[in-house]
Every structure is written in structure tokens, then in C-alpha cells.
N, C-alpha and C. Protein backbone atom coordinates (compact mmCIF):
# COMPACT_ATOMS: atom_id res chain seq x y z
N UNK A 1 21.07 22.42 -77.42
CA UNK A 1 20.65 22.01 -78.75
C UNK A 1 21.86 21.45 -79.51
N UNK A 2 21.79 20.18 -79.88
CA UNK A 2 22.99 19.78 -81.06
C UNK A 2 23.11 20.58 -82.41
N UNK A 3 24.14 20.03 -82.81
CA UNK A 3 24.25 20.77 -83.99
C UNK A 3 23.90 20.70 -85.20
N UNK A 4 23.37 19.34 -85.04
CA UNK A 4 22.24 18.89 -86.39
C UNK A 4 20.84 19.81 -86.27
N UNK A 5 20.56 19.62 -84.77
CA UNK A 5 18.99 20.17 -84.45
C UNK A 5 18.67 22.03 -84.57
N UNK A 6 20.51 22.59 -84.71
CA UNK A 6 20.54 24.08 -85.51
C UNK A 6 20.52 23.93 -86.24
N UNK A 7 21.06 23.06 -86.90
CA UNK A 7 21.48 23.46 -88.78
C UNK A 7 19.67 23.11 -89.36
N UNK A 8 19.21 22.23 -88.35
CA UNK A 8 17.20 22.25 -89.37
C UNK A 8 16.89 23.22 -89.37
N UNK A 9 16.69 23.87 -87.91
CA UNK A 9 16.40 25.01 -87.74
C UNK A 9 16.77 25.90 -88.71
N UNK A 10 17.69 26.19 -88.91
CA UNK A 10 18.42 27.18 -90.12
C UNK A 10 17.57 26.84 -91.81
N UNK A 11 18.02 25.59 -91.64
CA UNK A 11 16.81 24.94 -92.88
C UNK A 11 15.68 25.27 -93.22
N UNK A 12 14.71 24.82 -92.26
CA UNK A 12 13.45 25.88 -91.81
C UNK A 12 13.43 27.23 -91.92
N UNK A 13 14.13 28.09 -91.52
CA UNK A 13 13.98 28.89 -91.55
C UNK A 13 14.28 29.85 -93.37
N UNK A 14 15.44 29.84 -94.28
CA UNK A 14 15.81 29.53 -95.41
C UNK A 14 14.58 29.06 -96.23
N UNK A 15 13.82 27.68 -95.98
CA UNK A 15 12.88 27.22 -96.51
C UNK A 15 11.96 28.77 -97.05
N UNK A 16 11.17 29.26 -96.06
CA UNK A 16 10.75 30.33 -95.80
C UNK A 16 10.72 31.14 -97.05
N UNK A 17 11.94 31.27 -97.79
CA UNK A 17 12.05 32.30 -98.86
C UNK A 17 12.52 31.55 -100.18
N UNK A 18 11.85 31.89 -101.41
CA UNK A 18 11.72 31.24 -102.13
C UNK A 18 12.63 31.59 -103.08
N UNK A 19 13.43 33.43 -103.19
CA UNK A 19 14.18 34.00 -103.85
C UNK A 19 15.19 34.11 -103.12
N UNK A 20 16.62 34.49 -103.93
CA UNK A 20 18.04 34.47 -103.24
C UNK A 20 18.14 35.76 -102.66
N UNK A 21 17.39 36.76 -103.76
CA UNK A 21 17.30 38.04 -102.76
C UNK A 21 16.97 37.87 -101.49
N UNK A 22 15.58 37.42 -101.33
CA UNK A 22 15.29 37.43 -99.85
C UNK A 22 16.27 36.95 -98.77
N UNK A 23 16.69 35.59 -99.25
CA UNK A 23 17.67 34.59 -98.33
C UNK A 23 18.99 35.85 -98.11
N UNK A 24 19.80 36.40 -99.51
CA UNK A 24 20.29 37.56 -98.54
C UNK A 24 19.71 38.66 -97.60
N UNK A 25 18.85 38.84 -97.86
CA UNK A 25 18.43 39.63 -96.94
C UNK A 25 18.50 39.39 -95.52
N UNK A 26 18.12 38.33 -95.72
CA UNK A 26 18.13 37.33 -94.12
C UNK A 26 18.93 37.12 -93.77
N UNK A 27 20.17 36.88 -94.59
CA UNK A 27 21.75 36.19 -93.90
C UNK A 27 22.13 37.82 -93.63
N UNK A 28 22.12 38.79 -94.24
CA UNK A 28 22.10 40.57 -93.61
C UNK A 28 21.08 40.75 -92.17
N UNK A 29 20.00 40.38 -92.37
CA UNK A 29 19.69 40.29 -90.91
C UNK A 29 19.98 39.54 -89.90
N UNK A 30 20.42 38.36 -90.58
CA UNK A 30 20.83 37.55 -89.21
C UNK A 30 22.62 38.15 -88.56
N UNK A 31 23.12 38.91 -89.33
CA UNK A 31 24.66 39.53 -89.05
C UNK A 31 24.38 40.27 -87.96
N UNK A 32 23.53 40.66 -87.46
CA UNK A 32 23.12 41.79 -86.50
C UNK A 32 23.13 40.81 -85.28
N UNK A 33 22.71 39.37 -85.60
CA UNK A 33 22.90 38.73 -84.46
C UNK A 33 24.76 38.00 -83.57
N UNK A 34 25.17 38.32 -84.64
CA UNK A 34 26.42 37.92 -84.17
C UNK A 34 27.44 38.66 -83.05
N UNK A 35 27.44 37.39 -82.55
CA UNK A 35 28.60 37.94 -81.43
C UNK A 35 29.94 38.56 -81.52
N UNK A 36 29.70 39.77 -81.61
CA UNK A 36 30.91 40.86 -82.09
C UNK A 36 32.22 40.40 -80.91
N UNK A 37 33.42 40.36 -81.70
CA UNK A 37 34.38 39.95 -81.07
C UNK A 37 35.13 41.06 -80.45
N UNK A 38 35.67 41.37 -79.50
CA UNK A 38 36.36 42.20 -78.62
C UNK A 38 37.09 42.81 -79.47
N UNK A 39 37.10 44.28 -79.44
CA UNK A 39 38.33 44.91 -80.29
C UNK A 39 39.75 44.62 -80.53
N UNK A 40 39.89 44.02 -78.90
CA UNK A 40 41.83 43.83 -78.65
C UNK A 40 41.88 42.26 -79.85
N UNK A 41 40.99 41.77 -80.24
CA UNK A 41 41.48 40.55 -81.12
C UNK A 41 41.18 40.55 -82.54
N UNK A 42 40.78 42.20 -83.00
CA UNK A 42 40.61 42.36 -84.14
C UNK A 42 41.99 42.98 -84.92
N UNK A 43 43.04 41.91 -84.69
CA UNK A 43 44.44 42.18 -85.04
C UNK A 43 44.62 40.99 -86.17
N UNK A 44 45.69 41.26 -87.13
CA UNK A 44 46.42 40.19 -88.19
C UNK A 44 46.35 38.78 -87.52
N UNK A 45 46.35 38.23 -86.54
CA UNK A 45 46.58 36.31 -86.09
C UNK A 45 45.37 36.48 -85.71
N UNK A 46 44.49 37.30 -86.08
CA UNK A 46 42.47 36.83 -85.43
C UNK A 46 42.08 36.37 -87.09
N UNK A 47 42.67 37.45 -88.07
CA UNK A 47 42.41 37.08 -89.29
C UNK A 47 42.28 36.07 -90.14
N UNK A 48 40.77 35.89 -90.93
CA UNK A 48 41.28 34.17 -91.08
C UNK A 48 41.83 34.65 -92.77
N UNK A 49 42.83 32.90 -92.89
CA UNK A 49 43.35 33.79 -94.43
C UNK A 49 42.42 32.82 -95.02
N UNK A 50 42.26 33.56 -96.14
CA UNK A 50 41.59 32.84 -97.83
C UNK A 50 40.09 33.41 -97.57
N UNK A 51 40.11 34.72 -96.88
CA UNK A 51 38.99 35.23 -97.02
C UNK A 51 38.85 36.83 -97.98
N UNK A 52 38.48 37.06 -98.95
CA UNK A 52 38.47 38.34 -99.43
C UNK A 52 38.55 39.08 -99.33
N UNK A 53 37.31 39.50 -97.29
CA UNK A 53 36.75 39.99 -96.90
C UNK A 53 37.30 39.74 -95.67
N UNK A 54 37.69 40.94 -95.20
CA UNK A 54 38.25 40.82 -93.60
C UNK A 54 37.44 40.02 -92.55
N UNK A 55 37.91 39.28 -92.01
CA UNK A 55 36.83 38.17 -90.87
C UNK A 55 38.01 38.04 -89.53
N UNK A 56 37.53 38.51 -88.50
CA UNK A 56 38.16 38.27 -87.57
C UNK A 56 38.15 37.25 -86.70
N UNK A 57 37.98 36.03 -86.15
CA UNK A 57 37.25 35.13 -85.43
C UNK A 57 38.06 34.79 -84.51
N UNK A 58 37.84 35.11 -82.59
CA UNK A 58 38.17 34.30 -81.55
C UNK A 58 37.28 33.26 -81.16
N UNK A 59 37.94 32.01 -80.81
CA UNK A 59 36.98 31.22 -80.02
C UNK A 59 38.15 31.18 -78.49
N UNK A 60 37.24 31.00 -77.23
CA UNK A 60 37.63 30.51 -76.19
C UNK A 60 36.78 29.42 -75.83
N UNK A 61 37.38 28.51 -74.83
CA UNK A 61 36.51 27.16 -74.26
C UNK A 61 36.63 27.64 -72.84
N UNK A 62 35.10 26.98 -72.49
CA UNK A 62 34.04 27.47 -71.19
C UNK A 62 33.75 26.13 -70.67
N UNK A 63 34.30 25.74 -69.89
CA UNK A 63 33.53 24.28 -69.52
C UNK A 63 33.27 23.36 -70.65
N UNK A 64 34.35 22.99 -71.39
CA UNK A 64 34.33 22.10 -72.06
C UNK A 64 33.75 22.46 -73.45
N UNK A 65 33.00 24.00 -73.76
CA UNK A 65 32.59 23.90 -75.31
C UNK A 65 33.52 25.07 -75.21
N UNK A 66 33.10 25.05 -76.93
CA UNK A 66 33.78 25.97 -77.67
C UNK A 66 32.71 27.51 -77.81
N UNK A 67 33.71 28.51 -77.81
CA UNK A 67 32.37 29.92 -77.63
C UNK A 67 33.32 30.97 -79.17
N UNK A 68 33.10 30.78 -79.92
CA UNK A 68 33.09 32.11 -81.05
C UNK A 68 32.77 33.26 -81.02
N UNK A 69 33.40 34.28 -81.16
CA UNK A 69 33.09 35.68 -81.55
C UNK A 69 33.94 36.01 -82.80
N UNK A 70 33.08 37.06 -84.10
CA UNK A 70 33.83 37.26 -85.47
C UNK A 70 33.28 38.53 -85.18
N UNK A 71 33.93 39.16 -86.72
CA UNK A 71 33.64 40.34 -87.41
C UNK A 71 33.71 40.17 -88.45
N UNK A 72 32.96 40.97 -89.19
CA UNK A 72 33.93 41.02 -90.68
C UNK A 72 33.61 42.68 -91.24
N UNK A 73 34.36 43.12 -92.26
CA UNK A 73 34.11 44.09 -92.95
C UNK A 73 33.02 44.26 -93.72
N UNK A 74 32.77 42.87 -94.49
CA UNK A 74 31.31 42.89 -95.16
C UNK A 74 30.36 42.26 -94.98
N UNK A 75 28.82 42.61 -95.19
CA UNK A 75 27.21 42.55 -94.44
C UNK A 75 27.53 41.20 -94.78
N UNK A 76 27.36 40.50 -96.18
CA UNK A 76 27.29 39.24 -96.16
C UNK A 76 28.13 38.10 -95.66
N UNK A 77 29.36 38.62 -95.71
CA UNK A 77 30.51 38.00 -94.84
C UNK A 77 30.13 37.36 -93.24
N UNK A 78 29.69 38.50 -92.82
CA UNK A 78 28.99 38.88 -91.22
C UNK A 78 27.73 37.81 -91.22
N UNK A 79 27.10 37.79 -92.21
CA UNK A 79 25.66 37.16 -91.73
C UNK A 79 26.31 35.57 -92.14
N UNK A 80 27.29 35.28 -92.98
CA UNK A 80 27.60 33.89 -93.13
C UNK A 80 28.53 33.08 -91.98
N UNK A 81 29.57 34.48 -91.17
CA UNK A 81 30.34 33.92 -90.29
C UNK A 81 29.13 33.74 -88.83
N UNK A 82 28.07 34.62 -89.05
CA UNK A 82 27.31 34.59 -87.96
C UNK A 82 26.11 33.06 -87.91
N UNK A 83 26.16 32.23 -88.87
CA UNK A 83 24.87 31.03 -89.32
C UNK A 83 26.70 30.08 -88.76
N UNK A 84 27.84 30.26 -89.27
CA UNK A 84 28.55 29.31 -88.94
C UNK A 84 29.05 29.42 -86.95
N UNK A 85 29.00 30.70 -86.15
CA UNK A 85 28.47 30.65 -85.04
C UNK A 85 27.42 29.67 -84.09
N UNK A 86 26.27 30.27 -85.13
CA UNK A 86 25.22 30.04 -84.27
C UNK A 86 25.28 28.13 -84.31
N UNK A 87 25.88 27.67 -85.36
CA UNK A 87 26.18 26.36 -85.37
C UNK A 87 26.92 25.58 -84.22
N UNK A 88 28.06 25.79 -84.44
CA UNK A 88 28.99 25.70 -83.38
C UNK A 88 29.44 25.95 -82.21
N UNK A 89 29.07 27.18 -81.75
CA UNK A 89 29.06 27.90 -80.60
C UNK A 89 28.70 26.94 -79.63
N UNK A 90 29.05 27.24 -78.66
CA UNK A 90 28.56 26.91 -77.31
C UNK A 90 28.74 24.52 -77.37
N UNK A 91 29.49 24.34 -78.63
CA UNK A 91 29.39 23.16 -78.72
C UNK A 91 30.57 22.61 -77.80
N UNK A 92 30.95 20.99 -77.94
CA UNK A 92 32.33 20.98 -77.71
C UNK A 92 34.01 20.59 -78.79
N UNK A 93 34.24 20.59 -78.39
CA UNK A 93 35.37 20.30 -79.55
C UNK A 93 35.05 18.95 -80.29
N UNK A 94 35.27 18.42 -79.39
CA UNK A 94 34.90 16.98 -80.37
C UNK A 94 33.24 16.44 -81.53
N UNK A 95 32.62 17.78 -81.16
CA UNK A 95 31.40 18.17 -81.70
C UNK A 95 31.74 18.76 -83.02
N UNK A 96 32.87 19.88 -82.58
CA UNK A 96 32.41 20.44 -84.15
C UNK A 96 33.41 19.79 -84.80
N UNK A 97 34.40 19.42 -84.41
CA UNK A 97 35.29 18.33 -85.26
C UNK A 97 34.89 17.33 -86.40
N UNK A 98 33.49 16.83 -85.53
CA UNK A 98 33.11 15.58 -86.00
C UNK A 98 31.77 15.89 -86.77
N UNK A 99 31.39 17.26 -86.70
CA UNK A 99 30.10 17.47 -87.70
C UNK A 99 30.05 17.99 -88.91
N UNK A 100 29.01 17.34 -89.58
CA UNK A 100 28.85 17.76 -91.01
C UNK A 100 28.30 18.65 -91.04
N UNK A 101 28.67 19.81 -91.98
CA UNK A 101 27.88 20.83 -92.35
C UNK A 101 26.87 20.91 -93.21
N UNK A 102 25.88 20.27 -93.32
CA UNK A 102 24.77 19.97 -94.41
C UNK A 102 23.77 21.14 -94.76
N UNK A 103 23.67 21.98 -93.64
CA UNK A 103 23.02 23.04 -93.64
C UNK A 103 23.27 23.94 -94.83
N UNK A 104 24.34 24.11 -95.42
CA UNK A 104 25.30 25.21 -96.44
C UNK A 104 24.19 24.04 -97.71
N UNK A 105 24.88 23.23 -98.13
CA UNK A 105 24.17 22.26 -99.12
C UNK A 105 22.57 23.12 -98.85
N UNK A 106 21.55 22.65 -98.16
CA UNK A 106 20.56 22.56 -97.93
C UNK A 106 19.79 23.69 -98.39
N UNK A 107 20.76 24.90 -97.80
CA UNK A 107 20.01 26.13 -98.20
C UNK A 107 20.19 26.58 -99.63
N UNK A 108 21.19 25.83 -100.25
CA UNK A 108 21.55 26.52 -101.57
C UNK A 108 22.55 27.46 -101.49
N UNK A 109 23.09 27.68 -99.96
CA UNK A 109 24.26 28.63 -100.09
C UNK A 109 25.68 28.60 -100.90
N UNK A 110 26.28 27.40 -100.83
CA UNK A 110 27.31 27.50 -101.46
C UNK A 110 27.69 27.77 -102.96
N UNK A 111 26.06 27.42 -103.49
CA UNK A 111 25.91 27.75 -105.09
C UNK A 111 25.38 29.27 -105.87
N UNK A 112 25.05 29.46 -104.57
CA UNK A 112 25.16 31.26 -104.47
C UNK A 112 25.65 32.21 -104.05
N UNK A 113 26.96 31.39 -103.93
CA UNK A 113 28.03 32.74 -103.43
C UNK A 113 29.12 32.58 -104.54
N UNK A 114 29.87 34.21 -104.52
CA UNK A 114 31.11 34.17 -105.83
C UNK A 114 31.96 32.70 -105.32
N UNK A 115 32.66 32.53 -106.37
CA UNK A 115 33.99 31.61 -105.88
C UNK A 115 34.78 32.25 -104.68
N UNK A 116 34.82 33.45 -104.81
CA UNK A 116 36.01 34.30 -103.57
C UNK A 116 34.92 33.56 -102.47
N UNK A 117 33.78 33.88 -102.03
CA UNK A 117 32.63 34.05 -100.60
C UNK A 117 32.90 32.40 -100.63
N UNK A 118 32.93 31.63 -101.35
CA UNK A 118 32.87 30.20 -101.47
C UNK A 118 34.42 29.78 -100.96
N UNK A 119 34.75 30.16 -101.32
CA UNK A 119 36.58 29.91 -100.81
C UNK A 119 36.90 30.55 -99.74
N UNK A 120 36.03 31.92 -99.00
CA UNK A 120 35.94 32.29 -97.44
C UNK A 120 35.09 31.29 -96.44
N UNK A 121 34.35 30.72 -97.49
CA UNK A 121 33.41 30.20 -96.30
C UNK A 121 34.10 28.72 -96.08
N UNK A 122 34.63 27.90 -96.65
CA UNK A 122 35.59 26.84 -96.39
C UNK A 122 36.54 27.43 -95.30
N UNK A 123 36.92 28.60 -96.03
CA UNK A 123 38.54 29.16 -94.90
C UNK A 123 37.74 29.76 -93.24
N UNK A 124 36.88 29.53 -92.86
CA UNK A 124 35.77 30.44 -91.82
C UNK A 124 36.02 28.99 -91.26
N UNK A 125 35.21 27.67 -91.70
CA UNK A 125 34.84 26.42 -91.70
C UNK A 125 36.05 25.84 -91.15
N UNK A 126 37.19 26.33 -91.76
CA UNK A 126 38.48 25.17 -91.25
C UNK A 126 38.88 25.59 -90.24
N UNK A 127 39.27 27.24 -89.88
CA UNK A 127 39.55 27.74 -88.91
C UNK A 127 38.93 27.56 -87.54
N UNK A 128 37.71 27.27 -87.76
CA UNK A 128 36.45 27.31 -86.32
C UNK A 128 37.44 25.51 -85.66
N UNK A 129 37.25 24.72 -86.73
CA UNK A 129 37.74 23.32 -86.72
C UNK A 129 39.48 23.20 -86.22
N UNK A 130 40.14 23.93 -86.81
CA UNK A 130 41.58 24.28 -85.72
C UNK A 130 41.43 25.07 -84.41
N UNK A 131 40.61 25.57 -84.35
CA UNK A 131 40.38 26.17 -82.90
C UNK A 131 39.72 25.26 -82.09
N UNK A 132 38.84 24.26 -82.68
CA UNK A 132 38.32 22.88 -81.68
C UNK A 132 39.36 22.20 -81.63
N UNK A 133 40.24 21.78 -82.68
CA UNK A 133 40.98 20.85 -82.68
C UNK A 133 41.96 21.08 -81.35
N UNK A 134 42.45 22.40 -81.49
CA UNK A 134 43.56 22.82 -80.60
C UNK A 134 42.60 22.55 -79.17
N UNK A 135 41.87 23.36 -78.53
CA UNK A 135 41.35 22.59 -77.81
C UNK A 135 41.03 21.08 -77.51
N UNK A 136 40.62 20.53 -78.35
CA UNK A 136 40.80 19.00 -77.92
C UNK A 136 42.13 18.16 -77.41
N UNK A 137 43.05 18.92 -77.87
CA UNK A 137 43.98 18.33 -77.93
C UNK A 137 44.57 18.96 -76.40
N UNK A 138 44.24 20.08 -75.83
CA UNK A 138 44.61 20.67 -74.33
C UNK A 138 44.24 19.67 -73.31
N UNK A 139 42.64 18.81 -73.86
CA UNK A 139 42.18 18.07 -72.71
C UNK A 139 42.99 16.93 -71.97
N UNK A 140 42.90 16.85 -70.73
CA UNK A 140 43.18 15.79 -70.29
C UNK A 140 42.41 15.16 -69.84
């Protein structure tokens, strides 16, 4: 699946609820889906900075895509690093390099989070994008 054809999906799904309560609720349930990252990389250089909220994030590359695993300390943290996963994951570098995130716009997320969650979720966003980058740049 590309990464436009998740982020509808995500759309769709968001659509669904008409209150912000609910939509958290959902970004709290969808945290349960995230790919918990290995303990040994839940150290200070997994940490991303300009996040409030502790977020741990490894990516490794598998045959050419990129594969994410996070954590974070908090539910909503977790369910936002887990929608920027399910995006990217399994993509390739030059994929998530080159994609727009329209999905965040779409749902109304970025206008409903504090300035701090708004200034983590850029710092989540850039980091995933230096970890493609660095990969792209390994290829020969």
C-alpha cells in the first residue's frame, strides 16, 4: 500500500467521529497497535529531541524499506507516533522523503494538539525523515 493510499485510509477512518474526544480516543486505541521498540534502544540517541514526552524511535531497512519501532511515555504521544508508523513503515526511503503528510491537516490533528504535542509531532516527522535520509544515502 502507498503512502497516500494509508494516509485516506486514516482519513476515513477519523471521518468516522465527529467529536475530538472520540478522535482521542481512537488515536489511544490505535497506540496499542504500535510496534513497541526493543528495550536495548530505549536509551538517550533513540530519543527524539523537541518532544515533551519521552518518544523513543528505531528504524532499520529490510530490503530496501524503511521498518519503525517507538515508544513513548504518554497514551497520546504513542497513538500519534503510532498513525506516523503505520504511514511510513515498511516504505522506502526515497518514499518517505518525498511524501506529504496531508493526513495530520485532514484529520484536524495538528489544530488539536497543545503547541508542546504540535512541536513533538514535527520533531517525530523530521526524525523518521533523517533516518530515510541516512539510508538513502547508504544505497548504492
Amino acid at each position: 500500500m502507498s503512502i497516500n493510499e494509508i494516509q485516506d485510509e486514516i482519513i476515513e477512518e477519523f471521518s468516522l467521529f465527529d467529536d475530538w474526544m472520540d478522535k482521542y480516543q481512537y488515536l489511544i486505541d490505535l497506540s496499542k497497535n504500535l510496534p513497541i521498540i526493543d528495550e536495548k534502544y530505549k536509551q538517550e540517541n533513540y530519543l527524539i529531541k523537541g518532544c515533551q514526552s519521552q518518544v523513543w524511535l528505531f528504524a532499520e531497512e529490510k530490503d530496501g524499506k524503511v521498518f519503525f519501532t517507538a515508544d513513548s511515555d504518554a497514551i497520546i504521544t504513542k497513538g500519534i507516533i503510532s498513525l506516523l508508523i503505520r504511514v511510513m513503515s515498511g516504505q522506502t526511503p526515497q518514499d518517505i522523503l518525498d511524501c506529504d503528510l496531508h493526513f495530520i491537516e485532514a484529520i484536524g490533528l495538528k489544530e488539536n494538539l497543545s503547541p508542546t504535542r504540535s512541536n513533538g509531532l514535527l520533531s517525530m516527522i523530521k526524525q523518521m525523515k533523517i533516518y530515510a535520509l541516512a539510508f538513502k544515502t547508504q544505497e548504492k
